[in-house]
PDB file of N, CA and C in Angstrom:
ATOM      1  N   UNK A   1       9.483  -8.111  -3.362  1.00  0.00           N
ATOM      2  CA  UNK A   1       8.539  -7.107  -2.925  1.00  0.00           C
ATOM      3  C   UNK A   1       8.604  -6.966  -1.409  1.00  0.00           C
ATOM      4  N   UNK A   2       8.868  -5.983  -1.310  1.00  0.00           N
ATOM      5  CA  UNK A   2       8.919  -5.357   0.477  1.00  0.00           C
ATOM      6  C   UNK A   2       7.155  -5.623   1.045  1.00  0.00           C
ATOM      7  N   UNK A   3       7.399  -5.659   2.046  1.00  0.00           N
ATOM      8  CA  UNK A   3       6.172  -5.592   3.323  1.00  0.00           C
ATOM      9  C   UNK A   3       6.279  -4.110   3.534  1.00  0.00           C
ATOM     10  N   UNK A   4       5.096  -3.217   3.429  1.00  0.00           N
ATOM     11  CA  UNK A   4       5.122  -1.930   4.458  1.00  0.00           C
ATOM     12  C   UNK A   4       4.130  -2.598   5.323  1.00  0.00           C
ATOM     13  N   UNK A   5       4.143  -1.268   6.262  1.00  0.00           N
ATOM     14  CA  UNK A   5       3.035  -1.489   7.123  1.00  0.00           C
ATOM     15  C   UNK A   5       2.010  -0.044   7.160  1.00  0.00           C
ATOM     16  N   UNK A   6       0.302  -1.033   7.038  1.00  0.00           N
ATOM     17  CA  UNK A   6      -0.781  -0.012   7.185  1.00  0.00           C
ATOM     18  C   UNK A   6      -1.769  -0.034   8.384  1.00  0.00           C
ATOM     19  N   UNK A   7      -2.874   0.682   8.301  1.00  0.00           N
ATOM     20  CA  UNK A   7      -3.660   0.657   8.937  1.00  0.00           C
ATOM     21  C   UNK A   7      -4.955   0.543   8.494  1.00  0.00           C
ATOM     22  N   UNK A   8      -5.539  -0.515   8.890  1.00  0.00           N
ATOM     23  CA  UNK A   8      -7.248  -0.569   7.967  1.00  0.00           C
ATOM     24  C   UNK A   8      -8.453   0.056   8.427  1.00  0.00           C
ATOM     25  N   UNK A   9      -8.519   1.028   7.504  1.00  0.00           N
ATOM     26  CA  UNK A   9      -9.486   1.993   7.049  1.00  0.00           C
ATOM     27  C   UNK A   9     -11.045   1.817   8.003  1.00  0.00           C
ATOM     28  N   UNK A  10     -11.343   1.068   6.595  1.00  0.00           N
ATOM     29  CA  UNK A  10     -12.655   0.436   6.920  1.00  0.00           C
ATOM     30  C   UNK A  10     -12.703  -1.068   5.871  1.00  0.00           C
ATOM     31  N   UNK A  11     -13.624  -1.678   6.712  1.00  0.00           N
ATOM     32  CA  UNK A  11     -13.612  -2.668   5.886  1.00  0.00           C
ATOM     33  C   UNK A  11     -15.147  -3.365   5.960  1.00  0.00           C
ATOM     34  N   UNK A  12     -15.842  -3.358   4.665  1.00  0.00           N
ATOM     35  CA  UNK A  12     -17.205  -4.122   4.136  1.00  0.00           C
ATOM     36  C   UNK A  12     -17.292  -5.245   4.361  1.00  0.00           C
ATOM     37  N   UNK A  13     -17.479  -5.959   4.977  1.00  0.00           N
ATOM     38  CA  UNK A  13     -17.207  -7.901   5.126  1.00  0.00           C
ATOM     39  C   UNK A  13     -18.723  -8.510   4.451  1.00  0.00           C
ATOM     40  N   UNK A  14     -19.629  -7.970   4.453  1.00  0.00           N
ATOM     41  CA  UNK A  14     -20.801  -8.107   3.200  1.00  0.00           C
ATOM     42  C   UNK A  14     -19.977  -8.664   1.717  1.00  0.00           C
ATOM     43  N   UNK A  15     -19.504  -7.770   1.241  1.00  0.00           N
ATOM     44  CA  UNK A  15     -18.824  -7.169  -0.082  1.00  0.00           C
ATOM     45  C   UNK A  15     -17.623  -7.636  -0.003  1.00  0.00           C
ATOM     46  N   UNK A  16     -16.785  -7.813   1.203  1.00  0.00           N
ATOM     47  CA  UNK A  16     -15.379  -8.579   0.394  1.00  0.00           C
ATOM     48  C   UNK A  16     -14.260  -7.910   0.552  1.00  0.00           C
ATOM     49  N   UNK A  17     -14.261  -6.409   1.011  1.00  0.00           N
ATOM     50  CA  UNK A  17     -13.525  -5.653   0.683  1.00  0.00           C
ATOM     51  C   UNK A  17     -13.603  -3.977   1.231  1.00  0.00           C
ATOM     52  N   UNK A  18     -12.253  -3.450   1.310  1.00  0.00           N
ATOM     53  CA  UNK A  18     -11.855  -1.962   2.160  1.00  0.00           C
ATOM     54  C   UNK A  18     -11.182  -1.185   1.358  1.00  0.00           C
ATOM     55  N   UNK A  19     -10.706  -0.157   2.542  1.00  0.00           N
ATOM     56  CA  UNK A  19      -9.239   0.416   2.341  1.00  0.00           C
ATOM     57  C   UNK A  19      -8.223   0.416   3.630  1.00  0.00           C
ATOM     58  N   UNK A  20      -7.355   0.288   3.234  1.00  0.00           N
ATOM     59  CA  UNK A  20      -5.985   0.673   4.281  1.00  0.00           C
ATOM     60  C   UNK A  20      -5.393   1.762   4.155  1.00  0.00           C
ATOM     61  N   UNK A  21      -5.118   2.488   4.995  1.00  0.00           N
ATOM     62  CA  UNK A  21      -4.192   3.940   5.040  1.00  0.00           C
ATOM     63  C   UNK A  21      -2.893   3.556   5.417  1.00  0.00           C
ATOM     64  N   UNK A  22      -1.910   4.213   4.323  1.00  0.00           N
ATOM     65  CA  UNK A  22      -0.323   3.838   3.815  1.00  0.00           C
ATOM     66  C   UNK A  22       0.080   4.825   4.352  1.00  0.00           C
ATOM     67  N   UNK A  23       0.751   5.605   4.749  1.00  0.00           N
ATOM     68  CA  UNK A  23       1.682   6.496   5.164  1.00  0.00           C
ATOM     69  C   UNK A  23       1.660   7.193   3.900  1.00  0.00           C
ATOM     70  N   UNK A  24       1.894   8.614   3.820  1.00  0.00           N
ATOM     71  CA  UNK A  24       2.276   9.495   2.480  1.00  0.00           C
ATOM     72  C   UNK A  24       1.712   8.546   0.850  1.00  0.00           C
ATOM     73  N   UNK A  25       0.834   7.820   1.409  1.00  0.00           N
ATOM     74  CA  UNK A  25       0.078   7.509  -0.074  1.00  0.00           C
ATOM     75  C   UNK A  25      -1.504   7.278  -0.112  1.00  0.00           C
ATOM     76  N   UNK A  26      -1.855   7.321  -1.244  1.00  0.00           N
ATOM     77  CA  UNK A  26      -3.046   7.543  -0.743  1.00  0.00           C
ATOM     78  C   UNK A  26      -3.514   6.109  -0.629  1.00  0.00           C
ATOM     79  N   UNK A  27      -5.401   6.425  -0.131  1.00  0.00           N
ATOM     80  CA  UNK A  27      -5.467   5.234   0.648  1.00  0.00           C
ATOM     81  C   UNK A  27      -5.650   3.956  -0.488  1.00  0.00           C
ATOM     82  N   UNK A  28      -5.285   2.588  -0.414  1.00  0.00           N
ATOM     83  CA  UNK A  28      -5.199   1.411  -1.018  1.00  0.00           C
ATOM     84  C   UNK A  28      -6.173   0.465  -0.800  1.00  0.00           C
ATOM     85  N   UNK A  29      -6.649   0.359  -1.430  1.00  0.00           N
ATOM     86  CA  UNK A  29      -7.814  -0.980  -2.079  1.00  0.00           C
ATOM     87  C   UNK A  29      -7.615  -1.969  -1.625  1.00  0.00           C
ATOM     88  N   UNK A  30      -8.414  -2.895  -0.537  1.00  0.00           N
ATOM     89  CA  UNK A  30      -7.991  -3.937  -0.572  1.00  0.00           C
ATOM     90  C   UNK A  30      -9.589  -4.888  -0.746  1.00  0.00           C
ATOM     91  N   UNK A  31      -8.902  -6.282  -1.432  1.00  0.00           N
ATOM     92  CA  UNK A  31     -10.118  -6.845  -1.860  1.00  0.00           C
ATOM     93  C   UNK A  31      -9.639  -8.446  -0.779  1.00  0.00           C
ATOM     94  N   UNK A  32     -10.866  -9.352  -0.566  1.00  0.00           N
ATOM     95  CA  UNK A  32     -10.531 -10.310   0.342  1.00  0.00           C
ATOM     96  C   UNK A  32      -9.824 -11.268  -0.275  1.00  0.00           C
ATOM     97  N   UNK A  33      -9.677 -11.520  -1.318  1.00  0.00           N
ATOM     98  CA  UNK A  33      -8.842 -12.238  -2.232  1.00  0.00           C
ATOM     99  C   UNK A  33      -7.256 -12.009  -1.992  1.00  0.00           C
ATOM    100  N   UNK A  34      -6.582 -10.674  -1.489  1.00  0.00           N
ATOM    101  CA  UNK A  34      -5.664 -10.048  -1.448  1.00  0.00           C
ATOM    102  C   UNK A  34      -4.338 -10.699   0.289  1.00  0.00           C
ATOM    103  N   UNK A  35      -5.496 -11.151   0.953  1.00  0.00           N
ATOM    104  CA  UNK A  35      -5.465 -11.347   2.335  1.00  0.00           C
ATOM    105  C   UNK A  35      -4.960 -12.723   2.549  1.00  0.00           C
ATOM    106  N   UNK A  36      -3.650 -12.895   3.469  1.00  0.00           N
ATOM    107  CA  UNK A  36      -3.189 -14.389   3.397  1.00  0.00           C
ATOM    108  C   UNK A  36      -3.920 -15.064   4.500  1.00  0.00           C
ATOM    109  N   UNK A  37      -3.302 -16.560   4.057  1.00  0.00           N
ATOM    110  CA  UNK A  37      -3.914 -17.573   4.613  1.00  0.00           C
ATOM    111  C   UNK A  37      -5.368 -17.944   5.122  1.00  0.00           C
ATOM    112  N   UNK A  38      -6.184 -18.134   6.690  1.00  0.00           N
ATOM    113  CA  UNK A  38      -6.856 -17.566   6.333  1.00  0.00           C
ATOM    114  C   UNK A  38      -7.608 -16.817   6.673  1.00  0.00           C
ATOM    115  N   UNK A  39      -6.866 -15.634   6.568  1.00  0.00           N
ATOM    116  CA  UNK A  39      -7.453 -14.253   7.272  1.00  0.00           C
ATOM    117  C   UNK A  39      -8.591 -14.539   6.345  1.00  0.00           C
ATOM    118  N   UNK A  40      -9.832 -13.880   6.742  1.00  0.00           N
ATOM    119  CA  UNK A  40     -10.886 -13.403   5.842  1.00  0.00           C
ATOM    120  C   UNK A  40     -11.661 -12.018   5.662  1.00  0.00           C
ATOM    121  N   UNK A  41     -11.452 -11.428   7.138  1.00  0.00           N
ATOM    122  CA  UNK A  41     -11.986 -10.196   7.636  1.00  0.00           C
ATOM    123  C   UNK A  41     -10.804  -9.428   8.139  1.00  0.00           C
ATOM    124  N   UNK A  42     -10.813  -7.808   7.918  1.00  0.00           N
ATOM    125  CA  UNK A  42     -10.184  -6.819   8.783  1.00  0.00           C
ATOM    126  C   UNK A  42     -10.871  -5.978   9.951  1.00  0.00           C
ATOM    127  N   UNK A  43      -9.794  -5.496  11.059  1.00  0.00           N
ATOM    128  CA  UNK A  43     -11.031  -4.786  11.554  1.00  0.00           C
ATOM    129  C   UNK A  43     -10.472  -3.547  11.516  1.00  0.00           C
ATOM    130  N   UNK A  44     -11.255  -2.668  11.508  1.00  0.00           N
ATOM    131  CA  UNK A  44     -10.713  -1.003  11.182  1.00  0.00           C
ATOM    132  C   UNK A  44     -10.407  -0.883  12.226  1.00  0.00           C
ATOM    133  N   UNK A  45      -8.965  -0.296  12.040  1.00  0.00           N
ATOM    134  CA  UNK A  45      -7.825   0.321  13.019  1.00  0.00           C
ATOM    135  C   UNK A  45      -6.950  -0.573  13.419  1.00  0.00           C
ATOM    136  N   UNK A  46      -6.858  -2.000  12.744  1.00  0.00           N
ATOM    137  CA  UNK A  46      -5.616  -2.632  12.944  1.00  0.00           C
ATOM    138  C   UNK A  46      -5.067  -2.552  11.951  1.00  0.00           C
ATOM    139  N   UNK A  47      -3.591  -3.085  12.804  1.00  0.00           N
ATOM    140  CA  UNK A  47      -2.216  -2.785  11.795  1.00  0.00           C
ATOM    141  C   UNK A  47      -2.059  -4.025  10.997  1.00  0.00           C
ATOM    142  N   UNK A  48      -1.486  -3.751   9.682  1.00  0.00           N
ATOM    143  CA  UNK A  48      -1.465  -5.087   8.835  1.00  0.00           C
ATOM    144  C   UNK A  48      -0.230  -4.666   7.952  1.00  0.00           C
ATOM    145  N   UNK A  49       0.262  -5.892   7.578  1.00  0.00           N
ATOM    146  CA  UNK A  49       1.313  -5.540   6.496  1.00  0.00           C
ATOM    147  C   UNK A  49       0.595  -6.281   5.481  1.00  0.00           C
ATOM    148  N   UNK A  50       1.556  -5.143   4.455  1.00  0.00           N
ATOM    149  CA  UNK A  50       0.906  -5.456   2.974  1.00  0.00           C
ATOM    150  C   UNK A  50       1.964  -5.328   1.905  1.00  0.00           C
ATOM    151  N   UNK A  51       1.839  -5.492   0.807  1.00  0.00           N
ATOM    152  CA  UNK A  51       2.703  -5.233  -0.873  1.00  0.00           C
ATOM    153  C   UNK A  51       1.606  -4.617  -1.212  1.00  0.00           C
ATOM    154  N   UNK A  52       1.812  -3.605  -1.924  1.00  0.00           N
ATOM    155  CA  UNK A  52       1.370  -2.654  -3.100  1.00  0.00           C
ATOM    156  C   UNK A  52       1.584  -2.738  -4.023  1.00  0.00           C
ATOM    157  N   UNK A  53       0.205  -3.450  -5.093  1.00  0.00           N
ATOM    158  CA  UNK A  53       0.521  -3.393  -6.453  1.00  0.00           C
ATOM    159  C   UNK A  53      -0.421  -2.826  -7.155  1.00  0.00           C
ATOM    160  N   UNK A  54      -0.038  -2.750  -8.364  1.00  0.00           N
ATOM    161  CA  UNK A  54      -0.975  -2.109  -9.550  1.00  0.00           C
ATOM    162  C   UNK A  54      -1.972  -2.994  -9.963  1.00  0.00           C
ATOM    163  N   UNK A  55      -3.223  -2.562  -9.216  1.00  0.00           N
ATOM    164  CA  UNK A  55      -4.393  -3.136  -9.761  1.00  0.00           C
ATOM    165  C   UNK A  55      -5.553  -2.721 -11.305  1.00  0.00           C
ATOM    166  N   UNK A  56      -6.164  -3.153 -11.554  1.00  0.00           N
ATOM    167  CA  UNK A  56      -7.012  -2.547 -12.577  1.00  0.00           C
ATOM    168  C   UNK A  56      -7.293  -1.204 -12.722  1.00  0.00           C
ATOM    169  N   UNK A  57      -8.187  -0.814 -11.088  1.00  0.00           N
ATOM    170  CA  UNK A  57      -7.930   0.523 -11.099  1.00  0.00           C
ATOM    171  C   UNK A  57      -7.347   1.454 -10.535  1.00  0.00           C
ATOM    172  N   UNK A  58      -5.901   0.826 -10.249  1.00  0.00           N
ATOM    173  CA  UNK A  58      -4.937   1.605  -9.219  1.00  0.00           C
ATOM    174  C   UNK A  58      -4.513   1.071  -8.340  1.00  0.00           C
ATOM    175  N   UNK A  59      -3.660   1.566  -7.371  1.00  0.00           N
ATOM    176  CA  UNK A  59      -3.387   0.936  -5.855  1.00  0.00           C
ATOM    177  C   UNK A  59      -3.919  -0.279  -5.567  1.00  0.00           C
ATOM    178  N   UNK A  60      -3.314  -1.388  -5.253  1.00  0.00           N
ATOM    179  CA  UNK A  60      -4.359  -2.211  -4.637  1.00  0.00           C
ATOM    180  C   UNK A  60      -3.416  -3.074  -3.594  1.00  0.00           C
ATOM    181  N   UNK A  61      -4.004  -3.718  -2.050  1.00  0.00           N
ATOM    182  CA  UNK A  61      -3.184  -4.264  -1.633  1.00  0.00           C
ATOM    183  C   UNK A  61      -3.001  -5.955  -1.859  1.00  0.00           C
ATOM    184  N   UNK A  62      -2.127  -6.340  -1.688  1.00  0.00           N
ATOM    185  CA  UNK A  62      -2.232  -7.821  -1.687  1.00  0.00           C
ATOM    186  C   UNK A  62      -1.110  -8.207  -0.516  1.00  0.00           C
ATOM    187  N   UNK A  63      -0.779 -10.079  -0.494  1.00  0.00           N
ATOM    188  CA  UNK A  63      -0.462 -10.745   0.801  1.00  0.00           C
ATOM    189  C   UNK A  63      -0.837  -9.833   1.959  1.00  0.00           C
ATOM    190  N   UNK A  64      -2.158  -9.561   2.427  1.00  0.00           N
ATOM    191  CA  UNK A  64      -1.835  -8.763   3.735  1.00  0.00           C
ATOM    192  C   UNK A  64      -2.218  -9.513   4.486  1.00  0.00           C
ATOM    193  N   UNK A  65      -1.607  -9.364   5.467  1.00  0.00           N
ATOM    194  CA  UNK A  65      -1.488  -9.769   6.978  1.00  0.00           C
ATOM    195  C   UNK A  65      -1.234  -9.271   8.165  1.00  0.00           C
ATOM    196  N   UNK A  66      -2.253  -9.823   9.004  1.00  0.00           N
ATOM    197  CA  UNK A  66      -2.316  -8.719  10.284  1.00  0.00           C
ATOM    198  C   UNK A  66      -1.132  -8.806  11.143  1.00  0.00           C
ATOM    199  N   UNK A  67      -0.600  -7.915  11.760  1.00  0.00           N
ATOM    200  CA  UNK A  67       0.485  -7.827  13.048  1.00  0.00           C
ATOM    201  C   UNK A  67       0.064  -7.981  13.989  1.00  0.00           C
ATOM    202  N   UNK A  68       0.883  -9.284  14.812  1.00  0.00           N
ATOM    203  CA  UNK A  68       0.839  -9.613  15.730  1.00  0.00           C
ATOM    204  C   UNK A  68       0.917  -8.653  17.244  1.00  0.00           C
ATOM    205  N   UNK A  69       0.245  -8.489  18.602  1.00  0.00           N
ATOM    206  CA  UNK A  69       0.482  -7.634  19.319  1.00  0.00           C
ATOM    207  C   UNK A  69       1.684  -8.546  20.257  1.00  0.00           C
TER     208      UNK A  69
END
């Protein structure tokens, strides 16, 4: 499974969970479970790489991890 790279949306840190905006797809689910090591939180408008898989109800991201500046 390839790494793309996104950009995070928004993200609920209450609740666990966002979205990331993919390039030409729509936007992807991400739940905190999905997030390596131990990231726990995103912050909207950083860049992260991710895998895209088929979740329950669609899109969802998993291993993501933030990019380094």
């Amino acid at each position: 499974m390839e790494k793309i790279i996104g950009k995070v949306k928004n993200w609920e840190s209450e609740k666990g969970y966002g979205y990331i905006e993919v390039s030409g797809e729509p936007d992807v689910f991400v739940h905190f479970s999905g997030l390596e090591g131990s990231l726990r939180n995103l912050v909207p408008g950083s860049d992260v790489k991710l895998v895209v898989i088929q979740g329950v109800r669609g899109p969802q991201a998993a291993l993501v991890e933030e990019i380094s500046e």
